[in-house]
PDB file of N, CA and C in Angstrom:
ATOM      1  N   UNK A   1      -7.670 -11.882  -1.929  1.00  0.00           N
ATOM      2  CA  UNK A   1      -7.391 -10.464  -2.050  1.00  0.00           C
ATOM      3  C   UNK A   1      -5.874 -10.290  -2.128  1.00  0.00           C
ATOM      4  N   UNK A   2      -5.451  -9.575  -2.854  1.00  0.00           N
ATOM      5  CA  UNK A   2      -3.685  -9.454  -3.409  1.00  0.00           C
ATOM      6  C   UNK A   2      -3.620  -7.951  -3.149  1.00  0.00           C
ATOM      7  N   UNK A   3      -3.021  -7.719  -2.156  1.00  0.00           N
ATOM      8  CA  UNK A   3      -2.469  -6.184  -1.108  1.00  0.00           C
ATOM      9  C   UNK A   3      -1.086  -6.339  -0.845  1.00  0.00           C
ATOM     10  N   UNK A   4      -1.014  -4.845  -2.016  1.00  0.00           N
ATOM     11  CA  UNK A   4       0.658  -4.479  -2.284  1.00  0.00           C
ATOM     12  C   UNK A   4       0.973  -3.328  -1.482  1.00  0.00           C
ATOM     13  N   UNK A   5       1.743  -2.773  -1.225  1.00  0.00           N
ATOM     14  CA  UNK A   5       2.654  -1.549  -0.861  1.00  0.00           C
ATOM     15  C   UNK A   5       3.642  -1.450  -1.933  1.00  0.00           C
ATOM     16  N   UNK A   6       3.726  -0.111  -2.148  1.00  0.00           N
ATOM     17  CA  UNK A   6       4.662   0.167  -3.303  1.00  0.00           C
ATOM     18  C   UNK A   6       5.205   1.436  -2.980  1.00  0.00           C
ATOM     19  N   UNK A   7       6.607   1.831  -2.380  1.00  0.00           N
ATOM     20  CA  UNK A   7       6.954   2.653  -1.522  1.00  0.00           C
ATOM     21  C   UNK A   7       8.116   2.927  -1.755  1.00  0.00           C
ATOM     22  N   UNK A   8       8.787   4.326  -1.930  1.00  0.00           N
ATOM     23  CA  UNK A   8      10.506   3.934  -1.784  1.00  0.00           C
ATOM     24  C   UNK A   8      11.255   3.369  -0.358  1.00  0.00           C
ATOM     25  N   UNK A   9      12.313   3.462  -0.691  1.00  0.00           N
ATOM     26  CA  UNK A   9      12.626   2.305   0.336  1.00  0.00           C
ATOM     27  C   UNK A   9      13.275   3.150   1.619  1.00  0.00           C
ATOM     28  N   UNK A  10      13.231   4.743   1.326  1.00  0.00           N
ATOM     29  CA  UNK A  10      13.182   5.335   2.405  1.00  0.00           C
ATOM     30  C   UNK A  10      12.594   6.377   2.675  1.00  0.00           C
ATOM     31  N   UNK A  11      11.044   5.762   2.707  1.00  0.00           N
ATOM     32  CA  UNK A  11       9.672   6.227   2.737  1.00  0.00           C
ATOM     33  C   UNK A  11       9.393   6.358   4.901  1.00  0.00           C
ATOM     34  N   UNK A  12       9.536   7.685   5.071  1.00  0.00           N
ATOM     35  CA  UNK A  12       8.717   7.029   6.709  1.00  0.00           C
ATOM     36  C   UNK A  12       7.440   6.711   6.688  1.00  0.00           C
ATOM     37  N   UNK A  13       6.475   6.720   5.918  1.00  0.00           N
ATOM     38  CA  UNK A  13       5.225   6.178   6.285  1.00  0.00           C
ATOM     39  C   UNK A  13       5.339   5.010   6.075  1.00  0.00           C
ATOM     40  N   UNK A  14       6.135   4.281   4.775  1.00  0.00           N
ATOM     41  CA  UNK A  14       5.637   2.824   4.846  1.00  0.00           C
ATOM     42  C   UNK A  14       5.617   1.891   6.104  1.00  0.00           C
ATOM     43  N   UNK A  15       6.648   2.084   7.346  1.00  0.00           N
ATOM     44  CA  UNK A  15       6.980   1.255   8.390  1.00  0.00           C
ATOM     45  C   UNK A  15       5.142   1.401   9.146  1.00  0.00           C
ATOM     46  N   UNK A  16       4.730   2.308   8.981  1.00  0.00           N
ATOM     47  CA  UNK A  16       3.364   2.507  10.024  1.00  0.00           C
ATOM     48  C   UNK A  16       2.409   1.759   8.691  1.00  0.00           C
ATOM     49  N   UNK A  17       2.279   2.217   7.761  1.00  0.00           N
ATOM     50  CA  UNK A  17       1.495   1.282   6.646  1.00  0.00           C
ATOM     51  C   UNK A  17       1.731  -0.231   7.071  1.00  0.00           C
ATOM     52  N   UNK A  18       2.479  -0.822   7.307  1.00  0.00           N
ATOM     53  CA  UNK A  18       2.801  -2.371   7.329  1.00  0.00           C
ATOM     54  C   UNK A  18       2.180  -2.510   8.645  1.00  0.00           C
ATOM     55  N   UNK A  19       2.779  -1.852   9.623  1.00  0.00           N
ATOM     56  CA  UNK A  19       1.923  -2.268  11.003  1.00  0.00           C
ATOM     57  C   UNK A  19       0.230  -1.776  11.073  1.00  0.00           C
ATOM     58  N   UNK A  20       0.418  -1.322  10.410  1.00  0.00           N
ATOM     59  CA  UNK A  20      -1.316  -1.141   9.982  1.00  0.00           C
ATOM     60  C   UNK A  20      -1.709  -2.461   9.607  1.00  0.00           C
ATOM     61  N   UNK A  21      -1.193  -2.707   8.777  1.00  0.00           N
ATOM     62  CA  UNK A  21      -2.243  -3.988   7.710  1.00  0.00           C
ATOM     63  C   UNK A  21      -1.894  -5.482   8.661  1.00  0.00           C
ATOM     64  N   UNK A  22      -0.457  -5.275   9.063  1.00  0.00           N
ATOM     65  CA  UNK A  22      -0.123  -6.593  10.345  1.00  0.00           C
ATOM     66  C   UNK A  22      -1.266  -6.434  11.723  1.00  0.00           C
ATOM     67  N   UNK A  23      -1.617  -5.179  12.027  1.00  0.00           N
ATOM     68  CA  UNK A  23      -2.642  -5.551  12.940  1.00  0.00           C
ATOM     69  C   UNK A  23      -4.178  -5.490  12.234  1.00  0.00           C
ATOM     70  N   UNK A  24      -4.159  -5.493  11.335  1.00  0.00           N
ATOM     71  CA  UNK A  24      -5.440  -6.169  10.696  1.00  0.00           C
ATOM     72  C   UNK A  24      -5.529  -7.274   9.925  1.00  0.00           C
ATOM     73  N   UNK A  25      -4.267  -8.056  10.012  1.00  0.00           N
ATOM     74  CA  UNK A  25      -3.862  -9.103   9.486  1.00  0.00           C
ATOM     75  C   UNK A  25      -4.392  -9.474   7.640  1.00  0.00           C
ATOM     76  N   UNK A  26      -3.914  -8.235   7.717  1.00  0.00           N
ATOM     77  CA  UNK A  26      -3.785  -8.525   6.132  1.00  0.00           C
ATOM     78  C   UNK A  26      -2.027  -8.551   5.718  1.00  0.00           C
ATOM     79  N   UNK A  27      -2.648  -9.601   5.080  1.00  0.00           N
ATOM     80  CA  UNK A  27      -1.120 -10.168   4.257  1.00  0.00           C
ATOM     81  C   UNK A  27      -1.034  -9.244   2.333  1.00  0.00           C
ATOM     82  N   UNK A  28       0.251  -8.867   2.938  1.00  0.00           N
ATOM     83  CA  UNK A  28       0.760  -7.648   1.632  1.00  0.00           C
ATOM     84  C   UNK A  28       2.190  -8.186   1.473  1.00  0.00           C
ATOM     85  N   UNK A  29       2.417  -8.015  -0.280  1.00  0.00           N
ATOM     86  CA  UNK A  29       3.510  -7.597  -0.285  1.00  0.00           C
ATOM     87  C   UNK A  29       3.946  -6.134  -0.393  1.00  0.00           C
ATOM     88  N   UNK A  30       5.496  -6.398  -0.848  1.00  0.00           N
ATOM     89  CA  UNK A  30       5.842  -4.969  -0.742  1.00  0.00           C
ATOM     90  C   UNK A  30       6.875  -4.820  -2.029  1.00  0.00           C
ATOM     91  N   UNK A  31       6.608  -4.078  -2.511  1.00  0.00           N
ATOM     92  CA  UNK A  31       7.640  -3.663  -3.856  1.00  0.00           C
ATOM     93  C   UNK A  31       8.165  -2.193  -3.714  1.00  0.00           C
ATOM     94  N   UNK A  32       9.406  -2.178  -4.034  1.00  0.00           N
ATOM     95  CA  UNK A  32       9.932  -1.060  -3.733  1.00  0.00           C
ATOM     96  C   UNK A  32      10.246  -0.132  -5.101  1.00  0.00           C
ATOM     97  N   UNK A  33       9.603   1.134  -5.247  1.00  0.00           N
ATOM     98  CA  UNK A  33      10.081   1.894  -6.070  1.00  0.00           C
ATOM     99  C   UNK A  33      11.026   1.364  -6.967  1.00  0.00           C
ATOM    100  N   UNK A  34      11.974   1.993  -6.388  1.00  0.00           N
ATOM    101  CA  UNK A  34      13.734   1.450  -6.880  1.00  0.00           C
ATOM    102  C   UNK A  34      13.868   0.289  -7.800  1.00  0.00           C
ATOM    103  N   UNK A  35      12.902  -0.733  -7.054  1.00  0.00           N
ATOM    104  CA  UNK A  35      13.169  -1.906  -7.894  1.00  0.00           C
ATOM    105  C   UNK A  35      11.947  -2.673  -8.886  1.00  0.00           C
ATOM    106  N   UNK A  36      11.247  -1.979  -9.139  1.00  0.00           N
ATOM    107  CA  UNK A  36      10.001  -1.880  -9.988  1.00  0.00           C
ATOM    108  C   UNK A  36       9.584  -1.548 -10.586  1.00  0.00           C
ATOM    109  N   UNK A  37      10.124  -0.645 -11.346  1.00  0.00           N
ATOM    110  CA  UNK A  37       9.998   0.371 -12.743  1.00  0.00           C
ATOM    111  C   UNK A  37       8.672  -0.004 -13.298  1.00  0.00           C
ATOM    112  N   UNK A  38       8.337  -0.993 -13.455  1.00  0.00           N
ATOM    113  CA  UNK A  38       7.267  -1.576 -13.985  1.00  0.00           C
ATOM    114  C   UNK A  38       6.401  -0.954 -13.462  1.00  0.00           C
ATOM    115  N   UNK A  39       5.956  -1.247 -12.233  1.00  0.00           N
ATOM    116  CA  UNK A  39       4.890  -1.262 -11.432  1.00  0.00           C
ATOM    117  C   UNK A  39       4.435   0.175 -11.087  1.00  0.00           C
ATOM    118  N   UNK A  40       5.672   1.065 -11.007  1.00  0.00           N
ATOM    119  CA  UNK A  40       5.602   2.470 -11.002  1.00  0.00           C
ATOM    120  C   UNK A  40       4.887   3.164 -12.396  1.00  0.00           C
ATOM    121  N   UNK A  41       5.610   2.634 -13.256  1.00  0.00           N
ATOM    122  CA  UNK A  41       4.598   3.015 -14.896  1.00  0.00           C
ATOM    123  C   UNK A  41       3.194   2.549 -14.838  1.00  0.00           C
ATOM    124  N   UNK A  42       3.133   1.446 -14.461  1.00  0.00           N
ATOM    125  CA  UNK A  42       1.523   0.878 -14.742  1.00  0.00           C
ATOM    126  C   UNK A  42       0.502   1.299 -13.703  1.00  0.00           C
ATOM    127  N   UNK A  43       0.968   1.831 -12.290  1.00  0.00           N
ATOM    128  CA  UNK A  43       0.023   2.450 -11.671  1.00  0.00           C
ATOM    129  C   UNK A  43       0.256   3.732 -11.418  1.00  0.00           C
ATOM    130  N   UNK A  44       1.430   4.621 -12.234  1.00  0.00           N
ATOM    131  CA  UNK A  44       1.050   6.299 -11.765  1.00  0.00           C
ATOM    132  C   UNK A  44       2.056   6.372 -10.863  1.00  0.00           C
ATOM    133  N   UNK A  45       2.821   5.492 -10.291  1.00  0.00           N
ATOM    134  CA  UNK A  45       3.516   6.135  -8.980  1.00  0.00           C
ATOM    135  C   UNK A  45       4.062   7.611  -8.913  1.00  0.00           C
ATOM    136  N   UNK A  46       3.936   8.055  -8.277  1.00  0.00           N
ATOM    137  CA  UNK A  46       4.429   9.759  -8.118  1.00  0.00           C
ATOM    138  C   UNK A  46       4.485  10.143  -6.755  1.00  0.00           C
ATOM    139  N   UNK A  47       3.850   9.119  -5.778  1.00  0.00           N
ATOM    140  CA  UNK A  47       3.970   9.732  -4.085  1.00  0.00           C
ATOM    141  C   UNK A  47       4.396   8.422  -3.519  1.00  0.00           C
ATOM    142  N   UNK A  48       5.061   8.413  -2.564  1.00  0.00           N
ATOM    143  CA  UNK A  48       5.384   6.959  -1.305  1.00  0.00           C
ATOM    144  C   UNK A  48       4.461   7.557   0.195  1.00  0.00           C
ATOM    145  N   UNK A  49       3.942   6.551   0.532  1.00  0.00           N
ATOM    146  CA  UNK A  49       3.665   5.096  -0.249  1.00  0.00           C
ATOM    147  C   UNK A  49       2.392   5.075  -0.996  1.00  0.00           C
ATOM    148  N   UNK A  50       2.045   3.662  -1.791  1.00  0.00           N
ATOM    149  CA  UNK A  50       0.747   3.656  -2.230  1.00  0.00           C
ATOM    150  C   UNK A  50       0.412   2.057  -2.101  1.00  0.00           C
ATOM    151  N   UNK A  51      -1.187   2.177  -1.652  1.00  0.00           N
ATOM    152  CA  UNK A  51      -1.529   0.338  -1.637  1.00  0.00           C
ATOM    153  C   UNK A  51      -2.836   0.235  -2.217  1.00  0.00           C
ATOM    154  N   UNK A  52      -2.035  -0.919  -3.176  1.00  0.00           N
ATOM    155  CA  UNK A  52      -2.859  -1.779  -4.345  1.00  0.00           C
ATOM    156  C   UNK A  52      -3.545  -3.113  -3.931  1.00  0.00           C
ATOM    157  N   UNK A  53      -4.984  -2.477  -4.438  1.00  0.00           N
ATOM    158  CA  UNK A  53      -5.688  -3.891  -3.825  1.00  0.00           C
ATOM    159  C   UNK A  53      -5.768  -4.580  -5.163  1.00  0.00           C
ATOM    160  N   UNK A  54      -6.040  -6.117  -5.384  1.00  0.00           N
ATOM    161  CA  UNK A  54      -6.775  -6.529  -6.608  1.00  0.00           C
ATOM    162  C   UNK A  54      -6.062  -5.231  -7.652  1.00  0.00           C
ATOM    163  N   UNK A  55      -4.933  -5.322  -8.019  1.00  0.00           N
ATOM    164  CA  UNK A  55      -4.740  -4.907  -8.967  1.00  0.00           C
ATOM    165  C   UNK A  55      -5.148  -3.005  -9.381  1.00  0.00           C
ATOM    166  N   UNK A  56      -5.991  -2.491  -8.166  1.00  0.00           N
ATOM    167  CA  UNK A  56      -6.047  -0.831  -8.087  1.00  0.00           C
ATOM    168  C   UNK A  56      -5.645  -0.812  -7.166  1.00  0.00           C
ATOM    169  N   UNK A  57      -5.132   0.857  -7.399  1.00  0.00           N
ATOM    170  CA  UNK A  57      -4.634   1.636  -6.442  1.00  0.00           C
ATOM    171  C   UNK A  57      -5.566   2.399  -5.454  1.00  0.00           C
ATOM    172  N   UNK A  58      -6.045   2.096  -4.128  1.00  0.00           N
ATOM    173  CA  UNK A  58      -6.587   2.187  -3.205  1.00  0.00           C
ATOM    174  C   UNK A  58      -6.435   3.556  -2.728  1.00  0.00           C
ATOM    175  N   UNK A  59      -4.712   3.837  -2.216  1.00  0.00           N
ATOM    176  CA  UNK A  59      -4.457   5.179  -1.886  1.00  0.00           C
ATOM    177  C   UNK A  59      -3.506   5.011  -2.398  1.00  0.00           C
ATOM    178  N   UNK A  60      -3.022   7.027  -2.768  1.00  0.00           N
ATOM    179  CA  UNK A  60      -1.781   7.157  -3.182  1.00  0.00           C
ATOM    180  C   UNK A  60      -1.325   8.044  -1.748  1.00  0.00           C
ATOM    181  N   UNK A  61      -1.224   7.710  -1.037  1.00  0.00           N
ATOM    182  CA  UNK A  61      -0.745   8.355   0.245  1.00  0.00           C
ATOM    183  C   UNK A  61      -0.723   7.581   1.920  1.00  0.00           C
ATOM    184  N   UNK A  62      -0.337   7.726   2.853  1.00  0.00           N
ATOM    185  CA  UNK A  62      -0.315   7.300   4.102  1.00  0.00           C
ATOM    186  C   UNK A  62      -2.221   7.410   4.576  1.00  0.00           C
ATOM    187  N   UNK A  63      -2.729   6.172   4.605  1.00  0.00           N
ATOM    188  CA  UNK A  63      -4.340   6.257   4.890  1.00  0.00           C
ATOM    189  C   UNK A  63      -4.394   6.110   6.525  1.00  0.00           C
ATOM    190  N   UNK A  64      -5.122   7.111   6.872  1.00  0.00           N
ATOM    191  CA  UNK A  64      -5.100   6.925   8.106  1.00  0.00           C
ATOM    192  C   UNK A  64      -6.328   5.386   8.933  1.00  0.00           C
ATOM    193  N   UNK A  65      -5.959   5.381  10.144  1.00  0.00           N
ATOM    194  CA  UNK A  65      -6.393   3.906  10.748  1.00  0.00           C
ATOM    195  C   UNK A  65      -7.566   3.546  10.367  1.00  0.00           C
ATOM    196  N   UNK A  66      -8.507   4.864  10.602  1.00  0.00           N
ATOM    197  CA  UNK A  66      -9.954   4.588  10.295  1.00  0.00           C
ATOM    198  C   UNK A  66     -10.065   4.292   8.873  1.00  0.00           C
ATOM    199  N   UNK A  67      -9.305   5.405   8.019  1.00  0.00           N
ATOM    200  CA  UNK A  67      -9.588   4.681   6.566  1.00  0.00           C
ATOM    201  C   UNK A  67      -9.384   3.176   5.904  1.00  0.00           C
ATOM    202  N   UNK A  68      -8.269   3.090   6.616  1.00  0.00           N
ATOM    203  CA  UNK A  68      -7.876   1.497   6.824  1.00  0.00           C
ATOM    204  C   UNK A  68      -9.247   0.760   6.873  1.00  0.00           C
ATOM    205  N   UNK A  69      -9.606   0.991   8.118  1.00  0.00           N
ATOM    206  CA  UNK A  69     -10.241   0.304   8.679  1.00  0.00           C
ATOM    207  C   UNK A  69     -11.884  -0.131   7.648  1.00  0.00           C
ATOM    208  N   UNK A  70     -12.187   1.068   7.983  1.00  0.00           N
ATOM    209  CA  UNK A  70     -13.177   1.035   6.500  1.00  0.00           C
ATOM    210  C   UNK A  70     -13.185   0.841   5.267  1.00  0.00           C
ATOM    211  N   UNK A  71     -11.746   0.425   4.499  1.00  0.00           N
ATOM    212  CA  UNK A  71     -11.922  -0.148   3.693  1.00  0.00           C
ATOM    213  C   UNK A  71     -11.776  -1.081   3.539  1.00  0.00           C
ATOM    214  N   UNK A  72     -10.870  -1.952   4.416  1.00  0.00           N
ATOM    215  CA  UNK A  72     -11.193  -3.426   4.322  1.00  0.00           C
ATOM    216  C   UNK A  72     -11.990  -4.093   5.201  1.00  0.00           C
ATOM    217  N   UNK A  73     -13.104  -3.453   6.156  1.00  0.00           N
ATOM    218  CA  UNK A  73     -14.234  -3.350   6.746  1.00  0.00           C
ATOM    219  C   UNK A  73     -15.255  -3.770   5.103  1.00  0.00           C
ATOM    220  N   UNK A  74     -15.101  -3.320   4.480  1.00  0.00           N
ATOM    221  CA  UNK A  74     -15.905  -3.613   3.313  1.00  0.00           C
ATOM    222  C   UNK A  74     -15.897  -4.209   2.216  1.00  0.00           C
ATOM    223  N   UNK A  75     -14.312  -5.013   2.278  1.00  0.00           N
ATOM    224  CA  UNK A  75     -13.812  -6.207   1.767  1.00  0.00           C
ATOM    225  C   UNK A  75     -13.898  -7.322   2.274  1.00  0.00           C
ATOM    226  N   UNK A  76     -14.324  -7.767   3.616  1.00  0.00           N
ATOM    227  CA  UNK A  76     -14.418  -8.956   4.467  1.00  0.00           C
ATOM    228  C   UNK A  76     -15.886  -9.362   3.765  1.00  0.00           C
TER     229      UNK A  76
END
């Protein structure tokens, strides 16, 4: 499973997004707005943050714990 964050880089939700996915031990990277032009064209970016599973965009916003939880509750 390939779990991105794609966030500007002075986003306050992303810091709680990361400790989200660190205590569910999912391993993400992180690409930053700023430095990704690409990645911003090819998935829509328009809000910080957003996380890409497998190549879609999952949420375009701060998901709360439970949503978290339930969705990669259904990726295991």
């Amino acid at each position: 499973m390939d779990v991105m964050i794609i966030a500007t880089k002075d986003c306050t939700h992303r810091k709680h997004l990361e400790k989200e996915l660190e205590h569910l031990r999912i391993p993400y990277r992180l690409c930053f707005v700023e430095d990704c032009a690409d990645l911003v064209q090819k998935f829509g970016i328009r809000h910080s943050p957003n996380l890409i599973v497998d190549d879609q965009v999952v949420f375009r916003k701060q998901p709360t714990e439970e949503e978290l939880h339930a969705y990669f509750d259904t990726k295991a």
